[in-house]
Protein backbone atom coordinates (compact mmCIF):
# COMPACT_ATOMS: atom_id res chain seq x y z
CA UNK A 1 111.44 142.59 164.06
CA UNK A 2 110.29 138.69 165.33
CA UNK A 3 109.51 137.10 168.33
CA UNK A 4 106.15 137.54 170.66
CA UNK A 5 108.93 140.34 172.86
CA UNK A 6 110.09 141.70 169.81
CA UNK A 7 113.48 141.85 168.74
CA UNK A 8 115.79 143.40 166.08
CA UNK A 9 117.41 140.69 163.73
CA UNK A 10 120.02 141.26 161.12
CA UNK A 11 119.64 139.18 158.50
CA UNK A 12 121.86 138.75 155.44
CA UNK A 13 123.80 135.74 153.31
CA UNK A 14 126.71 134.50 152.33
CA UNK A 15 128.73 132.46 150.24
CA UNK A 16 130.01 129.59 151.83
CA UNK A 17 133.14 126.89 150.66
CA UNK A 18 132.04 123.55 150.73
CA UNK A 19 134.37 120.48 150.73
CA UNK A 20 133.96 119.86 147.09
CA UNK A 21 135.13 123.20 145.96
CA UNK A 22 131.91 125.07 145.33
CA UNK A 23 129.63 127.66 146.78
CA UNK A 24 126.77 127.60 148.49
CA UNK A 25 125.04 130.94 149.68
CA UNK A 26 123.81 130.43 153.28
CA UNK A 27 121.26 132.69 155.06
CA UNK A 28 122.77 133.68 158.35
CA UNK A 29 120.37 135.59 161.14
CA UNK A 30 121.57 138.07 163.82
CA UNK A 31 119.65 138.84 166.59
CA UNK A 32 120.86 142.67 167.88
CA UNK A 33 118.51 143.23 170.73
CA UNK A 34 114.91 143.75 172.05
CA UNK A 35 113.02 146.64 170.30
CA UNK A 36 111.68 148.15 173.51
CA UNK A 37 115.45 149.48 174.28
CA UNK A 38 117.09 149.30 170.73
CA UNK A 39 116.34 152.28 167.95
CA UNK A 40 116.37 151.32 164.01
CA UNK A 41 119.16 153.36 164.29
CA UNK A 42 121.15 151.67 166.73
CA UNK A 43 120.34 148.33 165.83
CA UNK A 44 121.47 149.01 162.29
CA UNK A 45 124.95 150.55 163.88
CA UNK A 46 125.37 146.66 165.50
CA UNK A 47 124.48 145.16 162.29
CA UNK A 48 127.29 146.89 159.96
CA UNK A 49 129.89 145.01 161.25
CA UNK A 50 128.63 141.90 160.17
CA UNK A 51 127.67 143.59 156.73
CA UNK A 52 131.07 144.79 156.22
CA UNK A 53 132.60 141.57 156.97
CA UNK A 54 130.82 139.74 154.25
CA UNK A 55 131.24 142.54 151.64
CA UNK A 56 134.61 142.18 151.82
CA UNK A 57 135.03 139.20 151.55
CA UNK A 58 132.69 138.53 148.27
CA UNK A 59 134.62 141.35 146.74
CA UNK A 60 137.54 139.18 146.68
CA UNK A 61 137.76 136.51 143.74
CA UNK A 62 136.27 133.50 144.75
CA UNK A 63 139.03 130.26 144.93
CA UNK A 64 138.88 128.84 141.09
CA UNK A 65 137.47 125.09 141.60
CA UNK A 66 137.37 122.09 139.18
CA UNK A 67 141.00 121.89 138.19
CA UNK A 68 143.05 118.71 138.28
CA UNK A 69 146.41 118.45 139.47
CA UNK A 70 147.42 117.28 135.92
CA UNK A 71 146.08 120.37 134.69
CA UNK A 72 147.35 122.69 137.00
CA UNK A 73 150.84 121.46 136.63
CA UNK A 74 150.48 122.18 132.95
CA UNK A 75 150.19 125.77 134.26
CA UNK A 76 152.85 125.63 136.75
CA UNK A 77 155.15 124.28 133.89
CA UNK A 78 155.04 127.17 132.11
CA UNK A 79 154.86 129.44 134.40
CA UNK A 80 157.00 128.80 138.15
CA UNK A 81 159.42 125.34 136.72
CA UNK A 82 161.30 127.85 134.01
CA UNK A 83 162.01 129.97 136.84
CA UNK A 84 163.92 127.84 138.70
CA UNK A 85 167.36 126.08 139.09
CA UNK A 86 167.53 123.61 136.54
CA UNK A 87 168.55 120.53 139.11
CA UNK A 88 164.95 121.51 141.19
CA UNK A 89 163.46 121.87 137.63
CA UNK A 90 164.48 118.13 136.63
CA UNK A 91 164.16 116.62 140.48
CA UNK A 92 160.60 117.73 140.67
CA UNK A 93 159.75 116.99 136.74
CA UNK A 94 160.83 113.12 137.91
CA UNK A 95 158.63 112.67 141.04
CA UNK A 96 155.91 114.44 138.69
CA UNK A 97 156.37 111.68 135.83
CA UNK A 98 157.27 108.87 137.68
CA UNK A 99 155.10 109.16 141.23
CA UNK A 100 153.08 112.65 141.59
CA UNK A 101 151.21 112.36 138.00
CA UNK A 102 150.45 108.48 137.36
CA UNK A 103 148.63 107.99 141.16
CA UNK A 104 147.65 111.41 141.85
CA UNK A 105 147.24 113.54 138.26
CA UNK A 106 143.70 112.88 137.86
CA UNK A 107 142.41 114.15 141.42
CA UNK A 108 140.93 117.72 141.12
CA UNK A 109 142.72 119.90 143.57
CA UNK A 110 140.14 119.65 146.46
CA UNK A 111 140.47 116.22 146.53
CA UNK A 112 144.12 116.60 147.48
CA UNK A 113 143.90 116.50 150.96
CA UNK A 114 146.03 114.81 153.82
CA UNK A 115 143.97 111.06 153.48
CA UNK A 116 144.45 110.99 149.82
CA UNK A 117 148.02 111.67 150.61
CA UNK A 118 148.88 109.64 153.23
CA UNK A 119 147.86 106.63 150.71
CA UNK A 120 150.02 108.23 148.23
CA UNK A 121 152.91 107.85 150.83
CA UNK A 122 152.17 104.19 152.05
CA UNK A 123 151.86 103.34 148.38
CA UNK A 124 155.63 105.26 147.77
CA UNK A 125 157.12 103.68 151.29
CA UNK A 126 156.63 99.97 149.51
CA UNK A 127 158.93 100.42 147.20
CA UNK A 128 160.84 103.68 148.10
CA UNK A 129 163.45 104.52 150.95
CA UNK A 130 161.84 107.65 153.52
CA UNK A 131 164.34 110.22 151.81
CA UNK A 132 162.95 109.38 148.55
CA UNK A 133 159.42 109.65 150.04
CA UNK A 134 160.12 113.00 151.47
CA UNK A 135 161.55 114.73 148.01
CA UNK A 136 158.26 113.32 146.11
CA UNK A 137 155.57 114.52 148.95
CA UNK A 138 158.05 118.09 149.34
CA UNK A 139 157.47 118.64 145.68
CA UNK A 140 153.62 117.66 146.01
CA UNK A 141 153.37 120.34 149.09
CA UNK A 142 155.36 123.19 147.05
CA UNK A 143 152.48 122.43 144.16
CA UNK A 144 149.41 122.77 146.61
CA UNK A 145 151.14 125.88 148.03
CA UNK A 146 151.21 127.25 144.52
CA UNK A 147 147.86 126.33 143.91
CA UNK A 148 146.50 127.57 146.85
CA UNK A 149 148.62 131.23 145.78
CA UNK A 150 147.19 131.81 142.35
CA UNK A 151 143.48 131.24 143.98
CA UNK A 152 142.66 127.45 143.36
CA UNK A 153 140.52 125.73 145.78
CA UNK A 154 142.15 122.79 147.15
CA UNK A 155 142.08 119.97 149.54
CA UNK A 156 142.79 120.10 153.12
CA UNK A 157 146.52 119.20 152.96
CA UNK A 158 149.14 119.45 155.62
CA UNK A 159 152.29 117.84 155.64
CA UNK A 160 152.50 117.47 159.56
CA UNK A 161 149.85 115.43 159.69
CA UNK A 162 151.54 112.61 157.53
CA UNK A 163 153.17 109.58 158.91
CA UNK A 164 156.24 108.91 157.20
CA UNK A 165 157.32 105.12 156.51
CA UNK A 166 160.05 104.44 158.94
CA UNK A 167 163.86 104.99 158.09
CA UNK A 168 165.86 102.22 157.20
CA UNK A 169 169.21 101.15 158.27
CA UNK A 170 171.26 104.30 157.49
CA UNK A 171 174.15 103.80 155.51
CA UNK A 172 177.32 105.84 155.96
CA UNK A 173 178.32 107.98 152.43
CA UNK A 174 181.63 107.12 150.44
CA UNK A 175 184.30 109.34 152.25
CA UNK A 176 187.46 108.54 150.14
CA UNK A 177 190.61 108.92 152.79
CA UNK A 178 193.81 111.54 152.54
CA UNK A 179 195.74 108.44 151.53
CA UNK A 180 193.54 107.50 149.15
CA UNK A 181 192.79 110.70 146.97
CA UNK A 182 197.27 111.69 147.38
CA UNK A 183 197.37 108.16 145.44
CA UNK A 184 194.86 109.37 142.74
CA UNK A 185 196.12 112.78 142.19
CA UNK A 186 199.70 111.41 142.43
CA UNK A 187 199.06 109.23 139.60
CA UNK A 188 196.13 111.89 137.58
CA UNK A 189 197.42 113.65 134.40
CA UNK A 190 196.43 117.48 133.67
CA UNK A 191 193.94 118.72 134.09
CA UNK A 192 192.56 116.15 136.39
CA UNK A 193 195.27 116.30 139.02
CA UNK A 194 194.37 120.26 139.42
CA UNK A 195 191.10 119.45 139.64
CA UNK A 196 191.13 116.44 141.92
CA UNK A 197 192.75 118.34 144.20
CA UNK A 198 190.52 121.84 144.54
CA UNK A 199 187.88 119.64 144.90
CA UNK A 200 189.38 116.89 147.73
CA UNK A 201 191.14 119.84 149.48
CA UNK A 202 188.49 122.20 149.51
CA UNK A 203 185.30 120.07 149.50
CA UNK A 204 184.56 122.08 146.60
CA UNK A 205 181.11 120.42 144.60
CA UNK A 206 182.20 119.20 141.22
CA UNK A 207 180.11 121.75 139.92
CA UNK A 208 181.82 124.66 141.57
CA UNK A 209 184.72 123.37 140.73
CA UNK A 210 184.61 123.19 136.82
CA UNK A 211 182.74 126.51 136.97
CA UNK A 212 186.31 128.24 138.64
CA UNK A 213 187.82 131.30 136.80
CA UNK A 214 191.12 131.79 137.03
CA UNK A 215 189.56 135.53 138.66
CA UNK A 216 188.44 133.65 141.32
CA UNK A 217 191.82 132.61 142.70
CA UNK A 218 193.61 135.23 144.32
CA UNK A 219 197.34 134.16 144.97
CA UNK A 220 197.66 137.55 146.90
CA UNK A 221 194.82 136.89 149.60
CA UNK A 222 195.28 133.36 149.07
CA UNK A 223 191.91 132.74 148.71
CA UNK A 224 189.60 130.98 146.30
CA UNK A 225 186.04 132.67 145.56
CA UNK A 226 182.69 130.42 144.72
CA UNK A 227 180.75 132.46 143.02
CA UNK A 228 178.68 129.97 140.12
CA UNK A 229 178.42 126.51 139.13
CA UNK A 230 178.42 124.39 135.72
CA UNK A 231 174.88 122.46 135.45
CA UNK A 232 175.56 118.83 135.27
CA UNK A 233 173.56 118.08 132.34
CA UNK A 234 173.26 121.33 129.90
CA UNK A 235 176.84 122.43 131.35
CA UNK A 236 176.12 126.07 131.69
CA UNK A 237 177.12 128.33 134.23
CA UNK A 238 174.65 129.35 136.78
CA UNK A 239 174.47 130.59 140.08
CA UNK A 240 175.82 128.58 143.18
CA UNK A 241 173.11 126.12 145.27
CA UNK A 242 172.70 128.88 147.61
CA UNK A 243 173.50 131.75 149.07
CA UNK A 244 174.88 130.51 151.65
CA UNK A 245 177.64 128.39 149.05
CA UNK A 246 178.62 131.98 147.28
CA UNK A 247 181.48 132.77 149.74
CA UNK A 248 185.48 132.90 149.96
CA UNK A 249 187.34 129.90 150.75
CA UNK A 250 190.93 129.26 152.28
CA UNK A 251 194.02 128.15 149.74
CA UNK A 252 196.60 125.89 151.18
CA UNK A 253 200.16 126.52 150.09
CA UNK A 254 200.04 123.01 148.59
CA UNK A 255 197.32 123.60 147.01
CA UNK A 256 198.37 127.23 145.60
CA UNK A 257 201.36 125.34 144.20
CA UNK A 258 199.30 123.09 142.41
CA UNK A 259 197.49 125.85 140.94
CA UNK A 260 200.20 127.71 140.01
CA UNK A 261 202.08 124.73 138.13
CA UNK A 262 198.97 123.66 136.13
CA UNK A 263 198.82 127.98 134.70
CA UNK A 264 202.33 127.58 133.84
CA UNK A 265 201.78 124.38 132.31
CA UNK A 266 200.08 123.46 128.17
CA UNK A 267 197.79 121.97 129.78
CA UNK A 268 196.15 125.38 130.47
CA UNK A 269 194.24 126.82 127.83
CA UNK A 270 193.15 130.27 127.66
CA UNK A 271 189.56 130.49 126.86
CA UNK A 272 186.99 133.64 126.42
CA UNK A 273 184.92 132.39 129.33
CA UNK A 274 188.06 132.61 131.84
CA UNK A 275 187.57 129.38 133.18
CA UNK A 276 190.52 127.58 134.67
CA UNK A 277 189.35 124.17 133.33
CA UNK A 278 187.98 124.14 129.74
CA UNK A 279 188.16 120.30 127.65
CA UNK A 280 189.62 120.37 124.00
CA UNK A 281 186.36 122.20 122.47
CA UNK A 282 186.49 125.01 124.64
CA UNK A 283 183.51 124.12 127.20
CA UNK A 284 183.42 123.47 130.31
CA UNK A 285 183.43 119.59 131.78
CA UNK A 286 181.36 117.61 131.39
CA UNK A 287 181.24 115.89 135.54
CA UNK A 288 179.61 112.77 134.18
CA UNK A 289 182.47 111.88 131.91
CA UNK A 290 185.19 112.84 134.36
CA UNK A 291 183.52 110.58 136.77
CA UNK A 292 182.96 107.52 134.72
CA UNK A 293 186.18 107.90 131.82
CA UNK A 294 188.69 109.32 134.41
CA UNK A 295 188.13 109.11 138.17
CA UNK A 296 186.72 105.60 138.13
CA UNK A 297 189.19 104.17 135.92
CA UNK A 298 192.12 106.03 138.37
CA UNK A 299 190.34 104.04 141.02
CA UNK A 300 190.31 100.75 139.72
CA UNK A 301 193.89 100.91 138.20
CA UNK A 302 194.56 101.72 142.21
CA UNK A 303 192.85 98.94 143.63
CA UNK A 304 190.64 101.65 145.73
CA UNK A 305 187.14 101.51 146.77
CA UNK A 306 184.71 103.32 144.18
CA UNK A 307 183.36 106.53 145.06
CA UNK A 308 182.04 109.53 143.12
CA UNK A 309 183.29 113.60 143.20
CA UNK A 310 181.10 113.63 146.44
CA UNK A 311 182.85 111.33 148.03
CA UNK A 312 185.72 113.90 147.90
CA UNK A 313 183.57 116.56 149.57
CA UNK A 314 182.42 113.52 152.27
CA UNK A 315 186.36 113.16 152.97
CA UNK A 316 186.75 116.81 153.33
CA UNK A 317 184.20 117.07 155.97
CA UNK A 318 185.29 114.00 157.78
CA UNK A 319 188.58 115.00 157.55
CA UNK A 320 188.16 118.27 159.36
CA UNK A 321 185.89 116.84 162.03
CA UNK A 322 188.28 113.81 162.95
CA UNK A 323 191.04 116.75 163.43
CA UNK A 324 188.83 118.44 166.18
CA UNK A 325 187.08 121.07 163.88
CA UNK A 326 183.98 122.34 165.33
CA UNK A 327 180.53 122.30 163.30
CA UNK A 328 180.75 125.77 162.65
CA UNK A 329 184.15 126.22 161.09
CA UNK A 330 182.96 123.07 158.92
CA UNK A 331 179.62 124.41 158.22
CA UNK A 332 181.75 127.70 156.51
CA UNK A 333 183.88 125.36 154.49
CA UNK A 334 181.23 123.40 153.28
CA UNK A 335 179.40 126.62 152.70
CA UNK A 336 176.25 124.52 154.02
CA UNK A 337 173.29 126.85 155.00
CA UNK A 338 172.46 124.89 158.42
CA UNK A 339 174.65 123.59 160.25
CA UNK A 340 172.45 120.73 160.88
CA UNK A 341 173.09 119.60 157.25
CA UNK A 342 176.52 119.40 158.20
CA UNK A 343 175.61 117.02 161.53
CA UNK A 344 172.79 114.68 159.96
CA UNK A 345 175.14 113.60 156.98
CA UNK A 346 178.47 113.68 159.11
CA UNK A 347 177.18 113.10 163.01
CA UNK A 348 179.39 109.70 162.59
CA UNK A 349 182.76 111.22 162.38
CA UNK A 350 184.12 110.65 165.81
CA UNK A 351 186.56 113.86 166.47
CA UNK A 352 189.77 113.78 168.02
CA UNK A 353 188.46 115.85 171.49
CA UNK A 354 185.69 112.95 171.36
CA UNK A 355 187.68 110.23 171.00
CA UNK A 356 189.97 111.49 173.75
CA UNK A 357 187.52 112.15 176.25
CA UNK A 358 186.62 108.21 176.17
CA UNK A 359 189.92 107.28 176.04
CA UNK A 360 190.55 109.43 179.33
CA UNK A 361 187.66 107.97 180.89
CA UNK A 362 188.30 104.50 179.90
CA UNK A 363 191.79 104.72 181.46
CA UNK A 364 190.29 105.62 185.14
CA UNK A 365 187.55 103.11 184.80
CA UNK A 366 190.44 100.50 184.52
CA UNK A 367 192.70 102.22 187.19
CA UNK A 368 190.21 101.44 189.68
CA UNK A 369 188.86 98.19 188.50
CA UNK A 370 191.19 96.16 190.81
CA UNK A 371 190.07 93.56 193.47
């Protein structure tokens, strides 16, 4: 009881999380009401609440503190990067050796917060285009998150409250033409030509591609399935990119023909993995070598524009847009799992219905333009 009119105060403390990480117990006060119309009884009733409150929440482990990021991605490495798809395993290993680690490793975790990273970005934006920027600082947010999960105490970070450097000029990707990839495959020997083609015709990834069992085509439904991938660098299969890419795709009588010619052909070679394209050793591809020994080489021989395996899948796309094809049949072929993938890399093909509509349009304007 205090106070010359005597009340009933609560009091109790608390542990509170200050900016650096640690704890400091506070005493807090509660003033529950005047004793002339407030029992023991009742006034301890009012204060339980408040009791409860803090009970619970110093039962629960307190946030681990004193950690740098160096040495909590020592943990994460053996614990979260072996779980996942080796390309996000090696993307996010390079932003952490060549960016994350070198300007931001020795920070402890509450020190990470959105000032410290801002720098970080202006620092990155000098030398590094805005999508390169955004994979480093995505890979610095999926850390904190982490972090943050396993009961570290760490810096008041959010990612919408950065201001990215601005974009540069945006450069159109490599889309090799119909004309151009019937002159390469006309000219490819097997296995190449088989493969050119699945992927150009489809917009198959080159992984996907060199991962194909001769299961997966079905000559009956004629349909190709996309079920796993070969890893560009250790060349095993895994899954596909997403689950949006596992799906059934459309075969062309062309392209069935194709197929059909290379299994009847030597050039096939039976294998115990099933795979429709093995090399002389009995593995799969290797995507690197077929782009450097093979495709370029084709290319140059040809007199035609370099370009890489996704420049096949860029033709693809623009193909089927130019011919009218709305997002969502090209989102399905492309197996992308937004269709605003599809539009940010490919909102420059102009469609045929487009192109119409302004040539329509352009025709009355000049119809009436007369003196």
């Amino acid at each position: 009881m205090r106070g010359k009119k005597p009340v009933r105060c609560g009091v109790f403390r608390e542990d509170v999380l200050q900016p650096n990480g640690t704890f400091e117990r506070v005493q807090r006060t509660v003033v529950l009401g005047p004793v002339s119309s407030l029992s023991e009884r009742a006034a301890w009733k009012l204060f339980q609440p408040y009791l409860d409150r803090v009970n619970s929440e110093s039962a629960k482990t307190p946030p681990r503190t004193g950690k740098t990021l160096e040495q909590f991605v020592r943990e994460w490495r053996t614990s979260v990067a072996i779980n996942l798809a080796a390309t996000t395993a090696r993307a996010m290993e390079s932003h952490l050796r060549a960016h994350i680690i070198p300007k931001l490793g020795g920070l402890p975790l509450t020190e990470i917060n959105t000032k410290n990273v801002q720098s970080f970005v202006a620092y990155l934006g000098n030398s590094r285009s805005r999508k390169t920027v955004e994979n480093v600082l995505g890979t610095v947010s999926s850390l904190l998150e982490t972090a943050r999960g396993w009961g570290y105490a760490c810096g008041n970070f959010s990612q919408e409250h950065i201001t990215m450097p601005r974009r540069g000029v945006k450069k159109d990707p490599r889309s090799f033409t119909d004309e151009e990839m019937g002159r390469v495959i006309a000219v490819a020997p097997e296995p190449y030509a088989t493969i050119f083609s699945i992927a150009a015709t489809l917009g198959l990834r080159v992984g996907e591609t060199l991962a194909l069992r001769v299961s997966d085509i079905d000559f009956t439904k004629k349909i190709i399935r996309i079920r796993q991938s070969v890893d560009a660098v250790t060349r095993r299969i895994q899954a596909v990119k997403s689950d949006a890419s596992s799906a059934d795709v459309p075969m062309p009588p062309q392209l069935e023909k194709q197929i059909k010619g290379y299994l009847a052909s030597k050039h096939y070679r039976q294998n115990d993995l099933g795979l429709l394209f093995i090399n002389k050793r009995g593995r799969p591809f290797n995507a690197n070598k077929l782009r450097t020994q093979v495709l370029h080489p084709l290319l140059a021989k040809l007199r035609i524009e370099r370009g890489g395996f996704h420049s096949m899948r860029h033709g693809t796309c623009s193909a089927l847009l130019a011919d009218g094809a709305t997002t969502a049949v090209v989102q399905k072929q492309l197996r992308h799992s937004d269709p605003r993938i599809t539009l940010g890399i490919y909102g420059h093909v102009i469609g045929n219905q487009q192109r119409d509509a302004v040539e329509n349009r352009s025709a009355r304007i000049e119809k009436f333009a007369v003196n």
